[in-house]
Protein backbone atom coordinates (compact mmCIF):
# COMPACT_ATOMS: atom_id res chain seq x y z
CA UNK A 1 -2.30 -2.78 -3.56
CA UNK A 2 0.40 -0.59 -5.90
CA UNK A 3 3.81 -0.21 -5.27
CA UNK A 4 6.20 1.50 -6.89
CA UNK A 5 9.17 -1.23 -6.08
CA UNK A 6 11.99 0.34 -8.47
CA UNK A 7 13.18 -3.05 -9.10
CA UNK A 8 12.46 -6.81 -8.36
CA UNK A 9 16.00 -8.36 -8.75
CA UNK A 10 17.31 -7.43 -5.30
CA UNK A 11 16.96 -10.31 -2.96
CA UNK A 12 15.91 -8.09 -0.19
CA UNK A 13 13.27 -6.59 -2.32
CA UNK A 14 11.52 -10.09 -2.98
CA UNK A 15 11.80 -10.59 0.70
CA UNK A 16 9.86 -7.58 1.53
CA UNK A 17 7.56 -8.23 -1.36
CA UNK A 18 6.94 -11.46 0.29
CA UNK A 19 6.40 -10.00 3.87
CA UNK A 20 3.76 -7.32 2.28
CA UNK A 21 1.58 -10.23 0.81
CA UNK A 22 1.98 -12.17 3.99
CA UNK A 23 0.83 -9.60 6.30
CA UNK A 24 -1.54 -7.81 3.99
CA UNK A 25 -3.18 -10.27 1.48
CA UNK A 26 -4.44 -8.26 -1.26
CA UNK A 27 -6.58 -9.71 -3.74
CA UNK A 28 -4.84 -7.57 -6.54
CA UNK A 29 -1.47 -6.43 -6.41
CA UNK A 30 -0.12 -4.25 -8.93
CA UNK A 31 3.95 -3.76 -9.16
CA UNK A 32 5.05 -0.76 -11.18
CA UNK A 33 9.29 0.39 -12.38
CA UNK A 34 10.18 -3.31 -12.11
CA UNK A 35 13.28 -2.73 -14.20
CA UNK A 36 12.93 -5.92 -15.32
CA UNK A 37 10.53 -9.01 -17.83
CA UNK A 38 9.88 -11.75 -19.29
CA UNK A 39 11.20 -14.81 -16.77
CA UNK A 40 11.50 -12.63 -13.53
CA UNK A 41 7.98 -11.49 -13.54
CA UNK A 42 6.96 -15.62 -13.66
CA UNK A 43 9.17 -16.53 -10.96
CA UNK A 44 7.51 -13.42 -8.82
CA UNK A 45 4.47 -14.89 -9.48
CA UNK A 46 5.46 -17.97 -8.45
CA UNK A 47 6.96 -16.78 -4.96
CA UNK A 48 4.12 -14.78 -3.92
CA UNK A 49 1.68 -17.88 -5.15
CA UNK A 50 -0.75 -15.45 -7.53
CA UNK A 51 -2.93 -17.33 -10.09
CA UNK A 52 -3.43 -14.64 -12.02
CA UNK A 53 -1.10 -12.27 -13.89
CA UNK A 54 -0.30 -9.47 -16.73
CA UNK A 55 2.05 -7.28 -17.17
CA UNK A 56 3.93 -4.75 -19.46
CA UNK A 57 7.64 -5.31 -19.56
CA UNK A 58 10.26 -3.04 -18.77
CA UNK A 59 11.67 -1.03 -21.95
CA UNK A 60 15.26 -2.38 -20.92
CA UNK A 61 15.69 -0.75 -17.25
CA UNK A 62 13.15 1.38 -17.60
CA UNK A 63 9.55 0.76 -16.52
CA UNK A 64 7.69 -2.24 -16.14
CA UNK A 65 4.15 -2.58 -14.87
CA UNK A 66 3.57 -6.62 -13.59
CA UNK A 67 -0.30 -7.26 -12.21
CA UNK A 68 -1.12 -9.72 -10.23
CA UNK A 69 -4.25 -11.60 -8.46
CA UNK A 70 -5.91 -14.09 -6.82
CA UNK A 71 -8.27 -16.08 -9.33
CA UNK A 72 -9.99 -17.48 -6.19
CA UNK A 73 -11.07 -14.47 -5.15
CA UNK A 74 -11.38 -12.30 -7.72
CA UNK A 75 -11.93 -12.22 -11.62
CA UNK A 76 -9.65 -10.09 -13.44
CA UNK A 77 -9.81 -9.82 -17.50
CA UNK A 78 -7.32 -7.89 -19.15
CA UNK A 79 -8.88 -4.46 -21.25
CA UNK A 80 -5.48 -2.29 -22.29
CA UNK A 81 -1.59 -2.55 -21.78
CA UNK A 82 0.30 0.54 -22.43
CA UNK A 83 4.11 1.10 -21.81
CA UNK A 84 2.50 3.75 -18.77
CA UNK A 85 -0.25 1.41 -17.96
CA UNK A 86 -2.54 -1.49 -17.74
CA UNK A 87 -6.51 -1.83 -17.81
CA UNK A 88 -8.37 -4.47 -16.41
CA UNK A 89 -12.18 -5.17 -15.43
CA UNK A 90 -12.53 -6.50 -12.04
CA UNK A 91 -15.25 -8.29 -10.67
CA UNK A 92 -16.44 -9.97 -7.71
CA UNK A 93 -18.94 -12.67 -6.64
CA UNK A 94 -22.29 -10.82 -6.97
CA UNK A 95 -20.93 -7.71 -7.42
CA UNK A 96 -21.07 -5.23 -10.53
CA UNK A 97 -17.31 -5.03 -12.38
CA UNK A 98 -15.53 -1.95 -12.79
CA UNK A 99 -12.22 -0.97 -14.11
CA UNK A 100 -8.70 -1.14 -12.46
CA UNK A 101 -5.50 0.61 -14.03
CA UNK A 102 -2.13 0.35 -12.58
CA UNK A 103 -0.31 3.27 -13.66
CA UNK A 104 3.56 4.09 -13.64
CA UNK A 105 3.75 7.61 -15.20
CA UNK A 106 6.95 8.08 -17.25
CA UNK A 107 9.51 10.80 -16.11
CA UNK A 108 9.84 12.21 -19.26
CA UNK A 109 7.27 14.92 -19.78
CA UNK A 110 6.53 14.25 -23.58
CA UNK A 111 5.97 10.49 -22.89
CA UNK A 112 3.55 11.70 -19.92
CA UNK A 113 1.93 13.49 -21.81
CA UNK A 114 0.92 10.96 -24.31
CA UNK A 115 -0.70 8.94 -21.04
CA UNK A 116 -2.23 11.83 -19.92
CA UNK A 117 -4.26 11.86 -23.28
CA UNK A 118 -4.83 8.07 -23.70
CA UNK A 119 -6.11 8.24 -20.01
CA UNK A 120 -8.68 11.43 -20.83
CA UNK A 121 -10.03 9.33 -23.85
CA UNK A 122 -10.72 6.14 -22.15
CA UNK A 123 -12.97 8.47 -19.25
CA UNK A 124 -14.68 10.23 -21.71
CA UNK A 125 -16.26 7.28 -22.89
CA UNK A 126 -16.07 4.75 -20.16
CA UNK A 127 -19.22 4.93 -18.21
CA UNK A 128 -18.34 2.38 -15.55
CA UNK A 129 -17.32 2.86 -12.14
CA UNK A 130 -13.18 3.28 -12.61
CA UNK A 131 -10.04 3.36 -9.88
CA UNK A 132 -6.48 4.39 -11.15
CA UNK A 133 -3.88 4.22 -8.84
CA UNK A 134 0.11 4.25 -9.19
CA UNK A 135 2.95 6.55 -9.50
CA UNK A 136 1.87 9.66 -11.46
CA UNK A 137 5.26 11.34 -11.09
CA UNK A 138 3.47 15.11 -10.73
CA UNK A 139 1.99 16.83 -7.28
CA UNK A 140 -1.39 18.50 -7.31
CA UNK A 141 0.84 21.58 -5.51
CA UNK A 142 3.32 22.91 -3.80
CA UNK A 143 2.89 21.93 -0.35
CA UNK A 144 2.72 18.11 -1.73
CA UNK A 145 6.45 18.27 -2.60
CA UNK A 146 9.74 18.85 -0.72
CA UNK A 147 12.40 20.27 -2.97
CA UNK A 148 12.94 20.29 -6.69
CA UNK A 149 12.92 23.22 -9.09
CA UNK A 150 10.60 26.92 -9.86
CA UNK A 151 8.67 24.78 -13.16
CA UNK A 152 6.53 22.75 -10.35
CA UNK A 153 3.62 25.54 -9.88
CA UNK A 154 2.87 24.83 -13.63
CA UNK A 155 3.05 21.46 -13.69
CA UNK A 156 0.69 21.24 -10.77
CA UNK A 157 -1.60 22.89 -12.77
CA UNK A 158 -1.46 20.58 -15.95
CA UNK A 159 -2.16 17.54 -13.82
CA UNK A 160 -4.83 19.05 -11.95
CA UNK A 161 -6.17 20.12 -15.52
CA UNK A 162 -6.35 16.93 -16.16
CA UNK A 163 -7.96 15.63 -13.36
CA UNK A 164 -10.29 17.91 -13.46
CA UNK A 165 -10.99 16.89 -17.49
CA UNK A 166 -11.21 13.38 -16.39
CA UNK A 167 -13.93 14.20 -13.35
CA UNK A 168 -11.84 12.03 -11.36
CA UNK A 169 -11.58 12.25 -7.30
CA UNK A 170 -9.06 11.48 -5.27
CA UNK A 171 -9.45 8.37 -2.86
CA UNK A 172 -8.89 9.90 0.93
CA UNK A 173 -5.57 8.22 2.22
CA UNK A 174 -3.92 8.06 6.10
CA UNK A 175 -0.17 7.20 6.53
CA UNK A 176 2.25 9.67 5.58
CA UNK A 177 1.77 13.16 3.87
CA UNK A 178 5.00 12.08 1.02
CA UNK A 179 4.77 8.83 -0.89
CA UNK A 180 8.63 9.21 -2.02
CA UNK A 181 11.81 10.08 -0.33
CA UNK A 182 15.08 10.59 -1.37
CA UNK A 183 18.19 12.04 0.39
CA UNK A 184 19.77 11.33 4.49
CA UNK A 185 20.32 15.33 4.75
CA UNK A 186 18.57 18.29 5.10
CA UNK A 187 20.29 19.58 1.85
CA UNK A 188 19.78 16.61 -0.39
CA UNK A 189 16.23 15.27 1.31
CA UNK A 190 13.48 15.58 -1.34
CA UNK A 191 10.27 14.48 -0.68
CA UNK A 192 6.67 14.39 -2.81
CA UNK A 193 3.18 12.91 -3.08
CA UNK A 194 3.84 11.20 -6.55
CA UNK A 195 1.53 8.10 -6.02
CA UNK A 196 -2.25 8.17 -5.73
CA UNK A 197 -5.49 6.67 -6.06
CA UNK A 198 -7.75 8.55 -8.04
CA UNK A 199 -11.38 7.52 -9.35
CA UNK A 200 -14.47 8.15 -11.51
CA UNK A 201 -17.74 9.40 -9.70
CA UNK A 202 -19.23 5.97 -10.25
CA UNK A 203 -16.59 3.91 -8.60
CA UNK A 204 -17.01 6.88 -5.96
CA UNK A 205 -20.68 5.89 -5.05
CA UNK A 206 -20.66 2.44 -5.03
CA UNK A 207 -17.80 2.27 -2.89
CA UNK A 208 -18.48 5.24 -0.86
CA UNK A 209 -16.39 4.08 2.29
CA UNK A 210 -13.42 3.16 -0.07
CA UNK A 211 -9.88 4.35 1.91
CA UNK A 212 -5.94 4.16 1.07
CA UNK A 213 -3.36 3.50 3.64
CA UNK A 214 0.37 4.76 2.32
CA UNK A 215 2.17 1.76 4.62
CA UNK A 216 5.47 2.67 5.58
CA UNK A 217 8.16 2.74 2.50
CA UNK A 218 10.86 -0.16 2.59
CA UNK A 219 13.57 -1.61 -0.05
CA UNK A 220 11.98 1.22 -2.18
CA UNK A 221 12.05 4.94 -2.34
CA UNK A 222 8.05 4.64 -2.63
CA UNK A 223 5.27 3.66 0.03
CA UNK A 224 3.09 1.01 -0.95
CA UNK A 225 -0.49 1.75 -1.43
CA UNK A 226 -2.87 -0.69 0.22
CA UNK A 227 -6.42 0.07 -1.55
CA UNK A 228 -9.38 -0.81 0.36
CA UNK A 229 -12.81 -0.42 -1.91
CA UNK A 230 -14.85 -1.27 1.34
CA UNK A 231 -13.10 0.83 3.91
CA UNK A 232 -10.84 -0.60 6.63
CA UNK A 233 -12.59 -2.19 9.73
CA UNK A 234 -12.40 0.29 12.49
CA UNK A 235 -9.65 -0.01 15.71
CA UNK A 236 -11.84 -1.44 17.61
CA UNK A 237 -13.08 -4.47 15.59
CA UNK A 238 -9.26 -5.89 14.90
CA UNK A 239 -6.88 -6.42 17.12
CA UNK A 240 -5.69 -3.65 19.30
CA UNK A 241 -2.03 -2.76 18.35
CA UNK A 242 0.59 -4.18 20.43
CA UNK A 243 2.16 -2.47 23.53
CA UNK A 244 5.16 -3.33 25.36
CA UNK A 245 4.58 -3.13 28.80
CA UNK A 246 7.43 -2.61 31.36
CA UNK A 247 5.50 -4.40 33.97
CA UNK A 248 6.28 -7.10 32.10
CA UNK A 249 10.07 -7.91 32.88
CA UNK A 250 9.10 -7.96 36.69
CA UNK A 251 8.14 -11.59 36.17
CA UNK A 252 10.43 -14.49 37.16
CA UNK A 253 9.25 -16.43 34.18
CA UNK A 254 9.73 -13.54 31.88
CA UNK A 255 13.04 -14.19 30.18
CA UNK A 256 12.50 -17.49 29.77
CA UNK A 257 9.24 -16.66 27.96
CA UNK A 258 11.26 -14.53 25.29
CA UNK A 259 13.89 -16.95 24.84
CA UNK A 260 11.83 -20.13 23.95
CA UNK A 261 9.30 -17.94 21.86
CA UNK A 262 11.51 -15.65 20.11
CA UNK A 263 12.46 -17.64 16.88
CA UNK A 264 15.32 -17.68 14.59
CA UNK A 265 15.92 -18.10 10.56
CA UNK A 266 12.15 -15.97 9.98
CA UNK A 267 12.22 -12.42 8.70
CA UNK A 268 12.08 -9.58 11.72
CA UNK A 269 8.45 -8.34 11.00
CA UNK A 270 7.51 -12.12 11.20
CA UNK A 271 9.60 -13.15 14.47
CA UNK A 272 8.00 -9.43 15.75
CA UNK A 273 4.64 -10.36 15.02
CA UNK A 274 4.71 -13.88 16.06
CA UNK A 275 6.02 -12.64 19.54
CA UNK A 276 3.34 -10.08 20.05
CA UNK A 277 0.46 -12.13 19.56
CA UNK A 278 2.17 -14.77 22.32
CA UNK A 279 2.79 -12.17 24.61
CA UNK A 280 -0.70 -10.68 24.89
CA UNK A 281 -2.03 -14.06 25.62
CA UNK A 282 0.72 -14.77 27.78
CA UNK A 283 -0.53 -11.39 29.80
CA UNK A 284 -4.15 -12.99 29.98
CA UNK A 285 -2.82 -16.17 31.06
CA UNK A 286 0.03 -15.85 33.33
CA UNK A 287 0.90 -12.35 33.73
CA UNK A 288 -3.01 -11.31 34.23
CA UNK A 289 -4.35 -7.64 32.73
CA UNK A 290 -2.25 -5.74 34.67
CA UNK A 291 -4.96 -2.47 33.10
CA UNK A 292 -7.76 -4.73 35.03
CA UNK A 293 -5.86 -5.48 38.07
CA UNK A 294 -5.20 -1.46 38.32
CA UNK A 295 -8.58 -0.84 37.90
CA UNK A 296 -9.70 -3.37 40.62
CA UNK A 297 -7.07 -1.34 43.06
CA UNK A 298 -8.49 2.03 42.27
CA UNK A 299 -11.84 0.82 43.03
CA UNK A 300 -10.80 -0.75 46.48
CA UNK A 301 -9.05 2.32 47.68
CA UNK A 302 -11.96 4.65 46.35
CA UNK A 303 -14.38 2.26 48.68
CA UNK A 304 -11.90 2.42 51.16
CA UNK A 305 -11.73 6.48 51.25
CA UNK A 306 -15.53 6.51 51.08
């Protein structure tokens, strides 16, 4: 997973860092424009219990790229840091390794530019399967941004340039269209696609059913990105999503289910999920499938009207 979390010293933010890994679990998890080093990337690691860790400190409140995984799971060796980036070769049990970097382009075009060619160097002469995924700061066009000023038709065309110089291909995503948001009116709303997986033809092919999900964005102008290199199990294999159902509350023992289940001092997503998985078995149990039960009546009347 990448997120752009603009910042890791806001209480709230380390809470819904913590809720992300909870829910989640990603083997890797890369956090880019920390805005903060040294000490506070160690006690992150600590919180979200990671074994393994690298990072590129913030230039004062600028940047920051902090990596982070789980040693039982994976094995991660460091290749580059840059100021815009970090390299590592990842590997699995009895699988081939192939290149990660976490990227966090800089705002400042010069400075982008310089990772633009670093990046084009290491692809010439990489021949290993290679992901990059972060906050690129740039649209491949128009219709990927909301807002900002007439220069973004070129600059559009420089990054795909360089995409295209890099043979890389972009990672198919579902979630929202706009990775970034900014503004609560219609006149100051701006909106763009800055973050992105992107990979090499290699990576491509051995993990052809590799998908990104932008989850919904929270304590952070930015959407995490939740990588999958195997492809996310299908709807029907997982747990269906939950659905209130109004039937429900005609119960006698109803509110009295809520009130001992619902718990107090977790975060909301937890005391949410918690209470959803109780209440579908509680409509096996005690409530009974009211979907099967309408199914059984439809039946009877259709024999009935035969």
């Amino acid at each position: 997973m990448v997120w752009n979390i603009q910042g890791t010293g806001n209480k709230n933010k380390i809470n819904a860092l913590k809720e992300v890994v909870k829910v989640y679990k990603p083997s890797i998890i890369a956090l880019i424009e920390t805005h903060m080093n040294g000490e506070h990337a160690l006690k992150i690691q600590k919180i979200i219990g990671y074994t393994g860790h690298s990072r590129v400190d913030a230039n004062g409140f600028s940047g920051g790229i902090w990596l982070y995984w789980r040693s039982e799971f994976v094995t991660v060796k460091p290749v580059k840091e840059h100021s815009q980036y970090i390299t590592v070769e990842v590997a699995r049990n009895g699988d081939i390794p192939w290149f990660f970097s976490a990227v966090y382009a800089s705002p400042n075009p010069s400075n982008r530019m310089e990772l633009w060619t670093e990046l084009e160097q290491f692809a010439r002469f990489n021949g290993h399967p290679w992901m990059l995924a972060g906050d690129y700061n740039e649209t491949r066009s128009l219709n990927e941004r909301h807002g900002g000023d007439q220069n973004m038709a070129r600059r559009c065309a420089l990054f795909n340039n360089w995409i295209e110089n890099c043979q890389l291909i972009e990672l198919e995503f579902s979630g929202p269209a706009h990775t970034w948001a900014r503004g609560n009116s219609a006149t100051t709303r701006q909106s763009a696609r800055l973050d992105r997986a992107l990979c090499n033809s290699e990576w491509s092919t051995h993990f052809s059913d590799a998908s990104v999900r932008h989850l919904p964005a929270f304590q952070s102008d930015h959407c995490p990105l939740l990588i999958s290199p195997n492809g996310f199990a299908p709807l029907s294999s997982v747990q269906r999503p939950f659905r209130f159902q109004a039937a429900w509350m005609t119960h006698e023992n109803f509110p009295e289910f809520i009130e001992s289940n619902w718990k107090t001092g977790d975060t909301l997503v937890s005391q949410l999920s918690d209470l959803s998985t109780k209440l579908q078995r509680w409509n096996e149990d005690v409530f009974g499938n009211i979907f099967r039960k309408k199914k059984r009546t439809v039946c009877s009347n259709r024999r009935l009207l035969a």
